[in-house]
Protein backbone atom coordinates (compact mmCIF):
# COMPACT_ATOMS: atom_id res chain seq x y z
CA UNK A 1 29.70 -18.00 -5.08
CA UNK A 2 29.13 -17.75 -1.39
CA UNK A 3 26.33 -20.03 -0.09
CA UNK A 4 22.95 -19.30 1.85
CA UNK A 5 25.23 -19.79 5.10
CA UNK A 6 27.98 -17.96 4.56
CA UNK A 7 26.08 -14.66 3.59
CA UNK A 8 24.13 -14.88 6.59
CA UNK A 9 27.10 -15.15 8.15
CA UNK A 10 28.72 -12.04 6.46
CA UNK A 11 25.73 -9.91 7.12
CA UNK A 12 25.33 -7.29 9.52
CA UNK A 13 23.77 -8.17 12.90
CA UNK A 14 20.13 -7.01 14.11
CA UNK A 15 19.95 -6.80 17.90
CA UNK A 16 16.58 -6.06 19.64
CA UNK A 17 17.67 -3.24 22.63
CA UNK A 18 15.82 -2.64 25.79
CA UNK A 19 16.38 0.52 27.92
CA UNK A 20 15.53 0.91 30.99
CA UNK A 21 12.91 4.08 31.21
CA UNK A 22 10.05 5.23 33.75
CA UNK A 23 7.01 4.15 32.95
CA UNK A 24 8.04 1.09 30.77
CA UNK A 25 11.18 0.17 28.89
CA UNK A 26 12.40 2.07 25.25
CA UNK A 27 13.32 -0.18 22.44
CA UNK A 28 15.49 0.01 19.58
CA UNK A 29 17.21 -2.29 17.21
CA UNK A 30 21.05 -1.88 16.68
CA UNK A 31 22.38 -2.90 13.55
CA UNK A 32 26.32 -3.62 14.20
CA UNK A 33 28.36 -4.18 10.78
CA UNK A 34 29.74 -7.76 9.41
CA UNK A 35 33.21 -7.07 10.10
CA UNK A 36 35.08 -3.97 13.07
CA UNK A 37 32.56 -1.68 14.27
CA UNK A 38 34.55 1.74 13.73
CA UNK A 39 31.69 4.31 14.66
CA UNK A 40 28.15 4.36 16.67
CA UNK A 41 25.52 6.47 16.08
CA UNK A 42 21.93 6.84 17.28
CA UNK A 43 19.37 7.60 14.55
CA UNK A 44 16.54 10.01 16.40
CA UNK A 45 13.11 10.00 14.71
CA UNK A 46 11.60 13.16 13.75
CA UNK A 47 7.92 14.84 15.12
CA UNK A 48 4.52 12.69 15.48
CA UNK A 49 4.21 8.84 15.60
CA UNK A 50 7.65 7.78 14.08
CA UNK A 51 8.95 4.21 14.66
CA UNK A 52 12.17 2.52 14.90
CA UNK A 53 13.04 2.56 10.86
CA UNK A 54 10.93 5.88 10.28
CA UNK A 55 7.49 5.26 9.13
CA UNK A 56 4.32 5.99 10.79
CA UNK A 57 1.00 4.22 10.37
CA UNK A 58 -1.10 7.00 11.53
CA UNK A 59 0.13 9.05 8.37
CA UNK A 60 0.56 6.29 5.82
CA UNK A 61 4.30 6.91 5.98
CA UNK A 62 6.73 3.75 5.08
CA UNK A 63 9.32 5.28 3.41
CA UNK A 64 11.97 3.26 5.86
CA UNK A 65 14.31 5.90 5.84
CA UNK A 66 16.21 4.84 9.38
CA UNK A 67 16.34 0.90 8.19
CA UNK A 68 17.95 2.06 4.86
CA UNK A 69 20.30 4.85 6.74
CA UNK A 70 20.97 2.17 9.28
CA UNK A 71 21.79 -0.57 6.89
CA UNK A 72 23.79 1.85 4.49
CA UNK A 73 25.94 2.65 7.20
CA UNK A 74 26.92 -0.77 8.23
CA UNK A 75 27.70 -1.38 5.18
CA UNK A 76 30.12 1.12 5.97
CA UNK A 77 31.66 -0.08 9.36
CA UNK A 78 28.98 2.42 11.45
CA UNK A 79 26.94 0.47 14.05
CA UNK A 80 23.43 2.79 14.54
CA UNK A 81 20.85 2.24 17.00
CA UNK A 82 17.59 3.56 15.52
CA UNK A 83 14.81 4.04 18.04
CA UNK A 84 11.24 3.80 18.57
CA UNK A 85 10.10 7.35 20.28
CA UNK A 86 8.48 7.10 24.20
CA UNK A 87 5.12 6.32 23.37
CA UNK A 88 5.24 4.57 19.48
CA UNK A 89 5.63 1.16 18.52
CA UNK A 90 7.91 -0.67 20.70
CA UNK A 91 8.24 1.54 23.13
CA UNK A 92 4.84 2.34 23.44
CA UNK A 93 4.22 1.56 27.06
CA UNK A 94 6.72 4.62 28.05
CA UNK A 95 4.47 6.98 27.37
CA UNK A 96 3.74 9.86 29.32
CA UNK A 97 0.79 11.73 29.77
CA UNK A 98 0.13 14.68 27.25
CA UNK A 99 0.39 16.85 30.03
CA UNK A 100 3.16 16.25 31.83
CA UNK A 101 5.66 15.60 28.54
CA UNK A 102 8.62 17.95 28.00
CA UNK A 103 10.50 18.45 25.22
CA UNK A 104 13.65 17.45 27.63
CA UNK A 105 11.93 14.51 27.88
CA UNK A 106 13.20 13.40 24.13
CA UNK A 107 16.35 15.03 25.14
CA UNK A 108 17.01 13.13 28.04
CA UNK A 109 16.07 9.53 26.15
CA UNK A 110 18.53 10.74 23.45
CA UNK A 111 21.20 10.76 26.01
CA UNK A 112 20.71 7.89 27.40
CA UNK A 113 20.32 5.89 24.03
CA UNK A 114 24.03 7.64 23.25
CA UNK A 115 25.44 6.21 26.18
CA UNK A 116 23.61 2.63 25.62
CA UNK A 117 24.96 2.65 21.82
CA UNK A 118 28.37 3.80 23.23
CA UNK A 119 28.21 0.55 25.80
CA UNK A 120 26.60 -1.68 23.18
CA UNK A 121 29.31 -1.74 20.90
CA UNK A 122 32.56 -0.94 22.91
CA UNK A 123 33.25 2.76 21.29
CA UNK A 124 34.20 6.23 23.70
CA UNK A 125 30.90 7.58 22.48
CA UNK A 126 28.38 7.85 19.75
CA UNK A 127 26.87 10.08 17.30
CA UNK A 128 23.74 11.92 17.28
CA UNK A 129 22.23 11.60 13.99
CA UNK A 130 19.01 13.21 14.09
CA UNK A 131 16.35 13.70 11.33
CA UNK A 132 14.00 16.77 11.06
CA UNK A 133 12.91 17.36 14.69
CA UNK A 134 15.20 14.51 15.81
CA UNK A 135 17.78 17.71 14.67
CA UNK A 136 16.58 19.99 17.48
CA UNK A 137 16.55 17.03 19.86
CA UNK A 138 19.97 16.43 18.89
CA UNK A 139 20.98 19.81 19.11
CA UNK A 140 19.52 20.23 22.50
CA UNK A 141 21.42 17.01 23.86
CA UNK A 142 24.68 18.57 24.30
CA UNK A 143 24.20 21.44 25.46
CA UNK A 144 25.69 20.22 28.50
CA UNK A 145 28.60 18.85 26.26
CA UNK A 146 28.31 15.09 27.08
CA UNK A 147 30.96 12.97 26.75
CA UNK A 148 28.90 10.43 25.28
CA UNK A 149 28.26 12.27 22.24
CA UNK A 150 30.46 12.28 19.80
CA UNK A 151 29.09 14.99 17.54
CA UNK A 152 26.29 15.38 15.49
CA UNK A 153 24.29 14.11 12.17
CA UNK A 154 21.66 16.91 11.03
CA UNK A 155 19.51 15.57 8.24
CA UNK A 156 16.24 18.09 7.16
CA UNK A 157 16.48 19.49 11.04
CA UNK A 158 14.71 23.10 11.30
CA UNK A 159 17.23 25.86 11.41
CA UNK A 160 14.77 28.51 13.05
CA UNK A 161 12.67 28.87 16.00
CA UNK A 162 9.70 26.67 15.99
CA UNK A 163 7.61 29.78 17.01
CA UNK A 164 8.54 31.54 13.56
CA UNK A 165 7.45 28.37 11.82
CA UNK A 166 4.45 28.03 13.76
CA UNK A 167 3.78 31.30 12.30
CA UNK A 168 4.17 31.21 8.83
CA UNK A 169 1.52 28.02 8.87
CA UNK A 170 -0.97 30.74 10.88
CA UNK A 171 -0.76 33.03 8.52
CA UNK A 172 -3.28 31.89 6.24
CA UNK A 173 -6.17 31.61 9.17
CA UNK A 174 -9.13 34.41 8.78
CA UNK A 175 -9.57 36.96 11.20
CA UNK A 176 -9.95 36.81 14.24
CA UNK A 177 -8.41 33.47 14.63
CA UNK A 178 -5.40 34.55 12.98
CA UNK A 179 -5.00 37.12 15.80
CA UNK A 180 -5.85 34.76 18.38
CA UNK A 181 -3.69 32.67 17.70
CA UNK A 182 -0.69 34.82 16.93
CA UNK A 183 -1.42 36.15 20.50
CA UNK A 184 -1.42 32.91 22.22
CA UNK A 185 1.67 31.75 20.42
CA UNK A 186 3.32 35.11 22.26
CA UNK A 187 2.06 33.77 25.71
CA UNK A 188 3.51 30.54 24.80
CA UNK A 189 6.51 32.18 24.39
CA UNK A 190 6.66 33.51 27.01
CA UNK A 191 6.08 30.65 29.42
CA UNK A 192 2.32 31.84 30.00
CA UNK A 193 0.02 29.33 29.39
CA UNK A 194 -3.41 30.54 27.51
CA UNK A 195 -6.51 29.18 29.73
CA UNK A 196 -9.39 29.45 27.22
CA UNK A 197 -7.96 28.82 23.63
CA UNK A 198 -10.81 29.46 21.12
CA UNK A 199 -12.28 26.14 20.13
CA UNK A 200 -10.83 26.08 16.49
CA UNK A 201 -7.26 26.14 17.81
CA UNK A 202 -7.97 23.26 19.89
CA UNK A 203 -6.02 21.28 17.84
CA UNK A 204 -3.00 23.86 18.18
CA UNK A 205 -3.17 24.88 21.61
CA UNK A 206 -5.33 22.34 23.80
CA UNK A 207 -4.46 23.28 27.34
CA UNK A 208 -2.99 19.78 28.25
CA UNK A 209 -0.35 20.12 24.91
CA UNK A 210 0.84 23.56 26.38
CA UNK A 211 3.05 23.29 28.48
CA UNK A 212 5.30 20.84 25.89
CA UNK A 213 5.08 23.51 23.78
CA UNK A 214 6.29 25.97 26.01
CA UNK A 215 9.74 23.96 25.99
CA UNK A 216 9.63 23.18 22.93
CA UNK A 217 9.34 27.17 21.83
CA UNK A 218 11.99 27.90 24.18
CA UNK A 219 14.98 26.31 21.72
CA UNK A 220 16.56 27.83 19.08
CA UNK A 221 18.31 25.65 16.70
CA UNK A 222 20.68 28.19 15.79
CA UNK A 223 21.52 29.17 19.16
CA UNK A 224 21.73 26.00 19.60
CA UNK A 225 24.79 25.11 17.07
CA UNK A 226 26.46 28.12 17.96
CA UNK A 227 27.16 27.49 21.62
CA UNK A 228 28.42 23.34 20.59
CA UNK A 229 31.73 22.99 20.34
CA UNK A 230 31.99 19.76 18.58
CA UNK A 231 31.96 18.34 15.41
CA UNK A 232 28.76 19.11 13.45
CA UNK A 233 27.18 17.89 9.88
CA UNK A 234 24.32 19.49 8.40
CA UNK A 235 22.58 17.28 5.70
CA UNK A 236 19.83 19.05 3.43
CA UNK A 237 17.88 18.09 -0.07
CA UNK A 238 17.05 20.55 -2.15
CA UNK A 239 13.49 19.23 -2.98
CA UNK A 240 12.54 19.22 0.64
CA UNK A 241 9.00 20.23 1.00
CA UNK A 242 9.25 20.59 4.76
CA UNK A 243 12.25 22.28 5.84
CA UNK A 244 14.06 24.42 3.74
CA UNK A 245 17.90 25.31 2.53
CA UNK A 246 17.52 28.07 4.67
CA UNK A 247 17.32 26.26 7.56
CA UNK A 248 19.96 24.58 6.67
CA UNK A 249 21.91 27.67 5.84
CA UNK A 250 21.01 29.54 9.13
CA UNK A 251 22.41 26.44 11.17
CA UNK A 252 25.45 27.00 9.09
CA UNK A 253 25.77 30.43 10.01
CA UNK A 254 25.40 29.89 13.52
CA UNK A 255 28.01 27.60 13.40
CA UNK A 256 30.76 28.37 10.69
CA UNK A 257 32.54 25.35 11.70
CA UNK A 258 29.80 22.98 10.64
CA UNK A 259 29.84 21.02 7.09
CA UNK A 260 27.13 21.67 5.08
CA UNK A 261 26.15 19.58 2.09
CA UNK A 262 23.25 20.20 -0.14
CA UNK A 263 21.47 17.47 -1.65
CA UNK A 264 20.19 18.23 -5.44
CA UNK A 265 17.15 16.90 -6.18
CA UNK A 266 16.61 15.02 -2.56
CA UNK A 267 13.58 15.42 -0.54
CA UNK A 268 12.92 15.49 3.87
CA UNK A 269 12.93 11.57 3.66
CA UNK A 270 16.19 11.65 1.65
CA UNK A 271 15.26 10.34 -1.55
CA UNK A 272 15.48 11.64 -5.27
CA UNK A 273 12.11 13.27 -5.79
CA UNK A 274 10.93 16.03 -7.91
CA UNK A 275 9.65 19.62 -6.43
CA UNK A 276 6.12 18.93 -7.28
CA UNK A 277 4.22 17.94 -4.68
CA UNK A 278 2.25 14.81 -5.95
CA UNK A 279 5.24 13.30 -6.76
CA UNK A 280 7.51 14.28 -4.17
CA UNK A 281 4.62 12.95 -1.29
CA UNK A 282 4.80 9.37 -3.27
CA UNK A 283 8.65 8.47 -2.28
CA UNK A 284 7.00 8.84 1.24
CA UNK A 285 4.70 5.14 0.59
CA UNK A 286 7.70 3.67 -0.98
CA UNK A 287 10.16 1.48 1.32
CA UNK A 288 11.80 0.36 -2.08
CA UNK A 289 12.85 3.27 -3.01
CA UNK A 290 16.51 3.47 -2.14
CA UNK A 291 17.75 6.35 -0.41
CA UNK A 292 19.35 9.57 -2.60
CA UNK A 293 22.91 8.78 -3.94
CA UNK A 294 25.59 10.69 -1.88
CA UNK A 295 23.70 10.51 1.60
CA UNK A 296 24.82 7.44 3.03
CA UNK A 297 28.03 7.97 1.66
CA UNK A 298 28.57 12.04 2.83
CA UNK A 299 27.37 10.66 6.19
CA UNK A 300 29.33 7.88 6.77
CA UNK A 301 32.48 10.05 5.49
CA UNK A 302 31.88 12.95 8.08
CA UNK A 303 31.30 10.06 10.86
CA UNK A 304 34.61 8.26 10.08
CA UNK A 305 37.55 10.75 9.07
């Protein structure tokens, strides 16, 4: 039986990591494996106030997907650097202004958190593993083909236009706000900012969230996949209540060379959870849940072969 010491000693190692950013440092923690480090990735949260292992207070969301991800793949000889986004948690002093944030913004941080993880642990380059809008982020990081990047990790990532999306969760509103704001999603779109958004969209299109949106409309994930030349995974549960096997699919159309796996049962935080909603929503609270069987496992294949 190994004593107290000697596990410690076989354990994989959690480093604090500081980046160098404008206004304040980013922060991470990379988790390197016990014994040869034979792959790097960077795990990239997905939308709102997600931290370093993937939970967000604000939403009562602790399902620690990126710690478990993180410490499944050590266990598999991949060294990950998961992040907290410009402006949460650790790195919460690097925020920018509503106004003045880009969508490039994420995409430049991704970048340079690639080439830190890259440095970090002595590899050519590092993997983008990004999870639901971390995907698009991702996606958009090499499309200037970095050298840094290795390929890419898609897990629940949107497969269409976020405009089309945006749409579909419009549909519902009553007239005339459903027209109003079908209309100023089309200026969007079109790079036009909309100067007097009716006071119930506020929430949608406040003037000083526009102009991220406009770059953030602008990307097409399948576009996207089709113009990267490298090696591509697409990761997708069946159960997910947030992005769909479509999405998955289209990706996978845009890009035959991609490998697709579907996850049965497996939800957008990567855990076995039913289709109903109640249910599915509760592996969201619960950082002892383990992640789905097959997911480390399909992802840590893909990374090393």
């Amino acid at each position: 039986m190994l004593t107290l010491a000697a596990a410690l000693l076989l354990s994989p190692v959690a480093k604090p990591v500081e980046l160098a950013s404008t206004p304040a440092a980013l922060h991470g923690t990379l988790l390197t494996p016990e014994g040869q480090t034979r792959g790097a990735a960077v795990i990239l949260p997905g939308s709102g106030p997600t931290d370093r292992d993937g939970n967000s207070g604000q939403f009562g969301i602790r399902a620690s997907t990126y710690r478990l991800l993180a410490e499944g793949l050590a266990e598999r000889g991949v060294a990950t650097l998961r992040i907290d986004k410009r402006g949460i948690a650790g790195s919460a002093a690097a925020a920018t202004s509503e106004a003045d944030l880009r969508f490039n913004t994420y995409v430049d941080d991704a970048r340079a958190w690639a080439a830190e993880a890259a440095t970090k642990t002595g590899q050519p380059c590092a993997w983008l593993i990004g999870h639901s809008e971390g995907a698009l982020v991702a996606l958009a990081a090499v499309a200037d083909h970095s050298d840094m990047i290795c390929g890419l990790v898609l897990l629940s990532g949107a497969g269409r236009p976020a405009a089309t999306v945006l749409r579909e969760q419009l549909a519902p509103l009553p007239e005339p706000l459903k027209t109003q704001a079908y209309d100023a999603l089309s200026e969007l779109e079109a790079g036009r900012t909309v100067a007097d958004p009716p006071a119930e969209l506020a929430a949608v299109f406040r003037p000083s969230v526009q102009p991220y949106m406009i770059s953030w409309l602008a990307l097409d994930p399948a576009l996207l996949a089709a113009a990267y030349d490298g090696p591509i995974f697409i990761g997708q549960g069946a159960t997910d209540l947030q992005v769909s096997v479509a999405d998955a699919e289209a990706i996978k159309a845009a890009q035959p060379r991609a490998a697709l796996t579907i996850w049965d049962g497996v939800n957008h935080v990567l855990k076995i959870a039913p289709a109903e909603r109640t249910a599915n929503i509760a592996t969201y609270m619960d950082p002892a849940l383990s992640l789905a069987p097959g997911v480390v496992e399909t992802v840590a294949d893909f990374i090393l072969k």
